[in-house]
Structures are given as C-alpha cells and as structure tokens.
C-alpha atoms as a PDB file:
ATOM      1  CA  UNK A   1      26.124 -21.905 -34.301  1.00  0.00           C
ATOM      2  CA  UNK A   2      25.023 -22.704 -30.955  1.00  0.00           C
ATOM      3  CA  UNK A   3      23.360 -26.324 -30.001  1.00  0.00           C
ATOM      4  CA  UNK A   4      21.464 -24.623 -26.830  1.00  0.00           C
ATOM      5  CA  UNK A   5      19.860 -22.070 -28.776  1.00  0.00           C
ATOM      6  CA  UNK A   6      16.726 -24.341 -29.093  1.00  0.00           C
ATOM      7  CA  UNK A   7      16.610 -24.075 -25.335  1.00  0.00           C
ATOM      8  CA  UNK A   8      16.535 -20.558 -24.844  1.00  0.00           C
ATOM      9  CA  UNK A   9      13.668 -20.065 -27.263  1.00  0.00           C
ATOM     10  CA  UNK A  10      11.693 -22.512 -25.354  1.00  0.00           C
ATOM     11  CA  UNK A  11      12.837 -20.930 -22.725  1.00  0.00           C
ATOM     12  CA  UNK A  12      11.385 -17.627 -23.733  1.00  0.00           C
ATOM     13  CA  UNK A  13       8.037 -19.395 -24.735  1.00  0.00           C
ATOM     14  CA  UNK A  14       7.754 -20.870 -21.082  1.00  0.00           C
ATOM     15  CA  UNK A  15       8.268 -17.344 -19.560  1.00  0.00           C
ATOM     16  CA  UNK A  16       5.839 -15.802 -21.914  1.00  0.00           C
ATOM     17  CA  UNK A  17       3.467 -18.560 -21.234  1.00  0.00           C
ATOM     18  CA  UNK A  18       3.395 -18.409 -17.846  1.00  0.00           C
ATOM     19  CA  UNK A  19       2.984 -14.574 -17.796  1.00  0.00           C
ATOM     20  CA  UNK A  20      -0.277 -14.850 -19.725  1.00  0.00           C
ATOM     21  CA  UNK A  21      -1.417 -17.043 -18.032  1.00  0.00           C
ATOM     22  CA  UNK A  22      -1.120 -15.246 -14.172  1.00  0.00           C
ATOM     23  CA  UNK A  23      -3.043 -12.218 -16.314  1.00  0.00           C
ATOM     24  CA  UNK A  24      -5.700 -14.133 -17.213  1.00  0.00           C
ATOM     25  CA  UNK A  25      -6.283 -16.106 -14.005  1.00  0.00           C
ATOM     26  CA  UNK A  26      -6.040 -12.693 -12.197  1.00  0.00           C
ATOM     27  CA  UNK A  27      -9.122 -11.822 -14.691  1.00  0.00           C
ATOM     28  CA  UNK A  28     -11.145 -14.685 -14.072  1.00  0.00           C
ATOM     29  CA  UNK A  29     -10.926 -14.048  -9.879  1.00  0.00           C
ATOM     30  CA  UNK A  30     -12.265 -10.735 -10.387  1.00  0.00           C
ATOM     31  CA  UNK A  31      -8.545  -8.839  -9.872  1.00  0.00           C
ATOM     32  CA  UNK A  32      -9.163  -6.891 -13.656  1.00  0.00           C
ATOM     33  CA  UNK A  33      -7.360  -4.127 -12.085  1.00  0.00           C
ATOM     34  CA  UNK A  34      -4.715  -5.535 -10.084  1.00  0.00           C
ATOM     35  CA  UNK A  35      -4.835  -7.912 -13.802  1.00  0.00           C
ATOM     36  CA  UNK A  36      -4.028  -4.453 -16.008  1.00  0.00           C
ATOM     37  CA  UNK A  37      -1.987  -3.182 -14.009  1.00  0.00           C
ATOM     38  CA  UNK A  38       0.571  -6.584 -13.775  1.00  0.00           C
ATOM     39  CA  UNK A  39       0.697  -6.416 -17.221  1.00  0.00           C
ATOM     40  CA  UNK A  40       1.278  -3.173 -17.985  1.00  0.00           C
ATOM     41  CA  UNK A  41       3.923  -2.435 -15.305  1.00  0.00           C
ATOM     42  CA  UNK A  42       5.817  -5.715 -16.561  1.00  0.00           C
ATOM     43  CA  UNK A  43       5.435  -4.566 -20.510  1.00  0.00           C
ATOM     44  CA  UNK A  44       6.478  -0.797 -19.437  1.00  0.00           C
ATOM     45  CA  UNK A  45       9.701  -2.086 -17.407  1.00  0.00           C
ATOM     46  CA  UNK A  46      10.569  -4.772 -19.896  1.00  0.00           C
ATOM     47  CA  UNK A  47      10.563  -2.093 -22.553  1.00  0.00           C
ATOM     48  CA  UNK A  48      12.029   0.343 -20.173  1.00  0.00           C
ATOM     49  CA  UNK A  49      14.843  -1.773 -19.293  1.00  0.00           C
ATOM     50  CA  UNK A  50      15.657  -2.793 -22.953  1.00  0.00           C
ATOM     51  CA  UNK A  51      15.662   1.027 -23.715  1.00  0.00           C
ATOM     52  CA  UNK A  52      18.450   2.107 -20.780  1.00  0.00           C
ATOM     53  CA  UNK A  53      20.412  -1.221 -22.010  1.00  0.00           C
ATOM     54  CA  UNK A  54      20.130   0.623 -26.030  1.00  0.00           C
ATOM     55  CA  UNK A  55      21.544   3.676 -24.975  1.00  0.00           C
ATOM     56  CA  UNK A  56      24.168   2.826 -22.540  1.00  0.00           C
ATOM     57  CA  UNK A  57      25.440   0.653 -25.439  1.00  0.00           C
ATOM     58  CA  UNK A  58      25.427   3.432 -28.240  1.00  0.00           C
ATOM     59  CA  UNK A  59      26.981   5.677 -25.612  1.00  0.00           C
ATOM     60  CA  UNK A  60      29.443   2.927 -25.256  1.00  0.00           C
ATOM     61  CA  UNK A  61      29.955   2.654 -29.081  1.00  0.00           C
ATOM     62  CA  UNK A  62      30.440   6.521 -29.394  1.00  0.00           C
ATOM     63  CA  UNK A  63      33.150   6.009 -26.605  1.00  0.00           C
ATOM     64  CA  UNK A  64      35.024   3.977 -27.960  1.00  0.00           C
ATOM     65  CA  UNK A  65      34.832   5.848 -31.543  1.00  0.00           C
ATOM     66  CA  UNK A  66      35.671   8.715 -30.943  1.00  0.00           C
ATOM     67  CA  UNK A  67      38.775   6.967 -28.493  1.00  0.00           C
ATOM     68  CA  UNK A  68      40.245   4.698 -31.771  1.00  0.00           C
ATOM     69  CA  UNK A  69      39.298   7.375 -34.612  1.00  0.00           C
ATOM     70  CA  UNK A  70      40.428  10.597 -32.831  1.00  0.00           C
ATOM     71  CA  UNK A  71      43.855   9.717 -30.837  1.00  0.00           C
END
C-alpha cells in the first residue's frame, strides 16, 4: 500500500471544497445563473470526461482480447 494515499484524498477534499465554495459565493453576489451554470458545466464535463476515459479503456481491453485469445 501506498504512504501518499492520505494525500490525495485530502487532496480531493480541498478541490471539492473549493468548488463549493466559488458556487456558493457566486450565489450570494447575485450571479445564480452564471452560479448554475458553473456547476453544471463542471459536473457534466467531469462525468463526461470519466465516460470517454471508460470506453476508450474497454475498447482497449477488447483489443487486446481478442489479440492474445484469437492469434
């Protein structure tokens, strides 16, 4: 096991964190909009990019399948 993992879970906290926190200040200046549509652009490309990163690897595993099973 890893001794940094500690780090990167903070890490992840931090990011998190500081996300929420832009959102909300963006509420409280009257930018609701601008506010919705930060966070939904960042949740819809996060999710987006984790997606294209899923398939290129199952792509990648069916690749290499059929390569080892079928020669």
């Amino acid at each position: 096991m890893r001794k940094d993992g500690h780090r990167k879970i903070i890490g992840a906290f931090t990011t998190f964190s500081t996300f929420k926190l832009e959102s909300v200040n963006l509420f409280r200046r009257g930018e609701g909009k601008t506010s919705l549509l930060y966070m939904g652009m960042t949740y819809l490309l996060g999710i987006g990019a984790a997606w294209l990163v899923f398939c290129k690897k199952k792509v990648q595993s069916i690749a290499v399948y059929k390569f080892v099973y079928t020669a």
